[in-house]
N, C-alpha and C. Protein backbone atom coordinates (compact mmCIF):
# COMPACT_ATOMS: atom_id res chain seq x y z
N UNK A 1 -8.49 18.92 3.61
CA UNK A 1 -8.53 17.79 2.71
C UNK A 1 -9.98 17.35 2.55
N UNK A 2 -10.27 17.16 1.26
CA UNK A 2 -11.34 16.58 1.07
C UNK A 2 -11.99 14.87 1.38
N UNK A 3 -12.57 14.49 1.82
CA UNK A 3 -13.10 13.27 1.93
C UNK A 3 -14.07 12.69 1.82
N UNK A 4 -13.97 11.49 1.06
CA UNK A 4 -15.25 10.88 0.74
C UNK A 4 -15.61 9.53 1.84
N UNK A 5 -17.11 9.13 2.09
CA UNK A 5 -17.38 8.00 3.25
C UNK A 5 -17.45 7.15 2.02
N UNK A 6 -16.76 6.20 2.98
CA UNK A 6 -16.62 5.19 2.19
C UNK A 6 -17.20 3.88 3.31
N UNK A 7 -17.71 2.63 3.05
CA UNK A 7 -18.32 1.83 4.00
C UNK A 7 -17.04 0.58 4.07
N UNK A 8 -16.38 0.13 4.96
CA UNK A 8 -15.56 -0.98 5.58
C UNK A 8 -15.82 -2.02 6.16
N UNK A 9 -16.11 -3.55 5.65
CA UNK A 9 -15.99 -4.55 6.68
C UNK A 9 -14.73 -4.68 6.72
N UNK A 10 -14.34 -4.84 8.40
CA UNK A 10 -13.52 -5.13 9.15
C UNK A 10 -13.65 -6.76 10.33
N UNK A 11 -12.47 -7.16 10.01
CA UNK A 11 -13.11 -8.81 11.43
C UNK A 11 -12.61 -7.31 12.75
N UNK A 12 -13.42 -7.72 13.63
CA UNK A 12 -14.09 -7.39 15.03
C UNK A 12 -12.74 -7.00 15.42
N UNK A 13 -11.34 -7.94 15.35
CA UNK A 13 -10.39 -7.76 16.17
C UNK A 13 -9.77 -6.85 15.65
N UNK A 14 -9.93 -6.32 13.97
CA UNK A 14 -9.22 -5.29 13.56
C UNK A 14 -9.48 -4.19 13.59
N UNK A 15 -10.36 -4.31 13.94
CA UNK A 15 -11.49 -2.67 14.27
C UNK A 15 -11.17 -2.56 15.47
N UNK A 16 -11.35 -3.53 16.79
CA UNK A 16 -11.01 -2.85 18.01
C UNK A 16 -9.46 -2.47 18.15
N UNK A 17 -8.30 -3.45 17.16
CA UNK A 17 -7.02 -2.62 17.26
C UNK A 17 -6.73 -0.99 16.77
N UNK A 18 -7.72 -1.05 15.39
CA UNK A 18 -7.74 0.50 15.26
C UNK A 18 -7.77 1.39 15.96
N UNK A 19 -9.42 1.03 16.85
CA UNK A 19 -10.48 1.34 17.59
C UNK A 19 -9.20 2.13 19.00
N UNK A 20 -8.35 1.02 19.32
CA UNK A 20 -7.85 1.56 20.70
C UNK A 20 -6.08 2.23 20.88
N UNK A 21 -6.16 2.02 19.41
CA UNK A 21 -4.77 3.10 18.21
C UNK A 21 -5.15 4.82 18.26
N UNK A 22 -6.12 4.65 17.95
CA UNK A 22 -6.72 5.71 17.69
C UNK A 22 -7.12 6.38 19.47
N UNK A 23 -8.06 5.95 19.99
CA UNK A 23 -8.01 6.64 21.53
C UNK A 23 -6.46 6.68 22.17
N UNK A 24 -5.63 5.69 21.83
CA UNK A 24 -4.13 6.18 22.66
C UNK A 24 -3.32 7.49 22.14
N UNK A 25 -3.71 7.27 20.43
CA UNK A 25 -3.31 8.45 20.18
C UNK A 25 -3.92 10.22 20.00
N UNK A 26 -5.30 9.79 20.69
CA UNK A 26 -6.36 10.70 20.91
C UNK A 26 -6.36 11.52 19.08
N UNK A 27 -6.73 10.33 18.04
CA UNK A 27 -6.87 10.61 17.00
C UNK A 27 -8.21 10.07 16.66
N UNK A 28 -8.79 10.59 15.79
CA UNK A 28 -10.55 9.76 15.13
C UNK A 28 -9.89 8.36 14.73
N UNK A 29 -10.64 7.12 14.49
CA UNK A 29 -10.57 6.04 14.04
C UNK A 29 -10.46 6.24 12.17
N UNK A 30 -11.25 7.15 11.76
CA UNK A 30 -10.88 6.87 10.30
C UNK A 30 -9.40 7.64 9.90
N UNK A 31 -9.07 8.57 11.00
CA UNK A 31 -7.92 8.91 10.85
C UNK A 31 -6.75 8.00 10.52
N UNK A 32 -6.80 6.96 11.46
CA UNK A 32 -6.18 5.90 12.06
C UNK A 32 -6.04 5.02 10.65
N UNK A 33 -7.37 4.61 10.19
CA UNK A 33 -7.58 3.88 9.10
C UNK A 33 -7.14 4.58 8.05
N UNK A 34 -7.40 5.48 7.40
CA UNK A 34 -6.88 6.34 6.59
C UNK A 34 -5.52 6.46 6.60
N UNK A 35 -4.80 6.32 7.22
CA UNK A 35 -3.06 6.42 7.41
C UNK A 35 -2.75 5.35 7.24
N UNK A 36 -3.47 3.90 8.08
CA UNK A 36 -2.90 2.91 7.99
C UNK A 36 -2.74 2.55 6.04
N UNK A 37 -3.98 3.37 5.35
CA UNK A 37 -4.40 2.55 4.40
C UNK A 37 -3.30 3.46 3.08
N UNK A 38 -2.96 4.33 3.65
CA UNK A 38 -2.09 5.62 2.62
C UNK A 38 -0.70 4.29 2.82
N UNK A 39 -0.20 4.25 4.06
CA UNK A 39 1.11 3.39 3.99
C UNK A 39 0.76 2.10 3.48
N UNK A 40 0.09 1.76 3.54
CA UNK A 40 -0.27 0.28 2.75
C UNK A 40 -0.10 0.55 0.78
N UNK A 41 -0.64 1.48 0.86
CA UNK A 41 -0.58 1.57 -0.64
C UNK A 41 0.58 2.12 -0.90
N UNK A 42 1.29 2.87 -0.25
CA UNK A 42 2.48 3.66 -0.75
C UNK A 42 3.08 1.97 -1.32
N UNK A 43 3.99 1.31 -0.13
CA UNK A 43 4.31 0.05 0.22
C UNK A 43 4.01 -0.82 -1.04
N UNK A 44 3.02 -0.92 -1.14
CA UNK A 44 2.75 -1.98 -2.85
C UNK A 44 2.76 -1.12 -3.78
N UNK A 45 2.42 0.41 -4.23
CA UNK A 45 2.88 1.09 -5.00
C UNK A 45 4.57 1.21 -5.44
N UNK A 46 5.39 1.09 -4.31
CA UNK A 46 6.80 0.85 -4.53
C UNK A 46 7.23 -0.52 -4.71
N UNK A 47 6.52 -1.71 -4.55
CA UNK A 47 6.55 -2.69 -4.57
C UNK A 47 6.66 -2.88 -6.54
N UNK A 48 5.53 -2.71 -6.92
CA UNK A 48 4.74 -2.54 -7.77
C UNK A 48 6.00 -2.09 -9.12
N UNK A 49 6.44 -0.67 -8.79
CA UNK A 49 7.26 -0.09 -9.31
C UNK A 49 8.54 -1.00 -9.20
N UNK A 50 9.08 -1.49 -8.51
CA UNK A 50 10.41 -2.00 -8.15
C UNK A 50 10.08 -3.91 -9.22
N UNK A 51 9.26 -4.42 -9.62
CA UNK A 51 8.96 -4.94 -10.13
C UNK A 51 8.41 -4.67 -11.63
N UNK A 52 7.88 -3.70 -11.91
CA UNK A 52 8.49 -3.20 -12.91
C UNK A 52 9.55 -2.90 -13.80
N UNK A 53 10.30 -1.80 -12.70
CA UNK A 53 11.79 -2.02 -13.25
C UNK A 53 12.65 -3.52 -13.27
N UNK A 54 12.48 -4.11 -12.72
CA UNK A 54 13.18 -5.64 -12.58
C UNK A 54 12.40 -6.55 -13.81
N UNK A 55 11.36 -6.22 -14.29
CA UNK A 55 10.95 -6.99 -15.31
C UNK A 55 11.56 -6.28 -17.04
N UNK A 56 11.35 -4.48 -16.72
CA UNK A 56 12.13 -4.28 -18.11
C UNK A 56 13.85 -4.34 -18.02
N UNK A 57 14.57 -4.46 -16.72
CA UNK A 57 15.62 -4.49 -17.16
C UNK A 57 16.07 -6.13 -17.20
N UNK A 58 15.38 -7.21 -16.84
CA UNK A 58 15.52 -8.76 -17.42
C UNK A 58 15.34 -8.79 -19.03
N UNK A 59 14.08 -7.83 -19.58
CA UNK A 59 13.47 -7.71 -20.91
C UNK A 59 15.00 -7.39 -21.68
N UNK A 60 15.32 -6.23 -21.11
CA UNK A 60 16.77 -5.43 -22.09
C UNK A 60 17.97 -6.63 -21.89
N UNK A 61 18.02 -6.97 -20.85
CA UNK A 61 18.94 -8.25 -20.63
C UNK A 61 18.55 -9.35 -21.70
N UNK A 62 17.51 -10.07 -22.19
CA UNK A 62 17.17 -10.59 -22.71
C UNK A 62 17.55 -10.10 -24.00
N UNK A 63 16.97 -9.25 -24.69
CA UNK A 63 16.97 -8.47 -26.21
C UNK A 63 18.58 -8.43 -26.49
N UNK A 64 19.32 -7.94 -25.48
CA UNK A 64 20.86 -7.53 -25.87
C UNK A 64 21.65 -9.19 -26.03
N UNK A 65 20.98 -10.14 -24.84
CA UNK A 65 21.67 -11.20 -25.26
C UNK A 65 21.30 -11.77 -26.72
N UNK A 66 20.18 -11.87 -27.26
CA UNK A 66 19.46 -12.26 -28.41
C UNK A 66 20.38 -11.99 -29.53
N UNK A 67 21.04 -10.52 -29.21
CA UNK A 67 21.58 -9.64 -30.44
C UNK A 67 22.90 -10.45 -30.54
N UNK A 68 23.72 -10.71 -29.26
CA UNK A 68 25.03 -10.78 -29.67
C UNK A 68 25.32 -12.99 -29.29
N UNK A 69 24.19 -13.16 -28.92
CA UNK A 69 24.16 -14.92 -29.58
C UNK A 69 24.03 -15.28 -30.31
């Protein structure tokens, strides 16, 4: 896989939770970060989507009532 550096502020306490995620699981820290940050986005990506659909099917709910009031 390809990767690009990218630069992170982190507060102190979230870096050392990474920080000691990562040595328990005898993985690199950007590993750690990098995963945490793939499930984070999946998570509001489906979020995202699921709000979507809930806004066009209120829209079609809307339009169909319009038609037959």
């Amino acid at each position: 896989m390809r990767t690009a550096a990218t630069a992170l502020r982190l507060e102190p306490s979230l870096k050392h939770r990474a920080e000691v995620l990562a040595e328990a699981e005898n993985r690199s820290f950007s590993a750690v970060v990098r995963d945490a940050l793939q499930m984070y986005l999946s998570q509001r990506e489906a979020e995202q989507a699921e709000i979507r659909e809930a806004m066009a099917s209120w829209e079609s709910y809307r339009s169909e009532e319009r038609r037959v009031g």
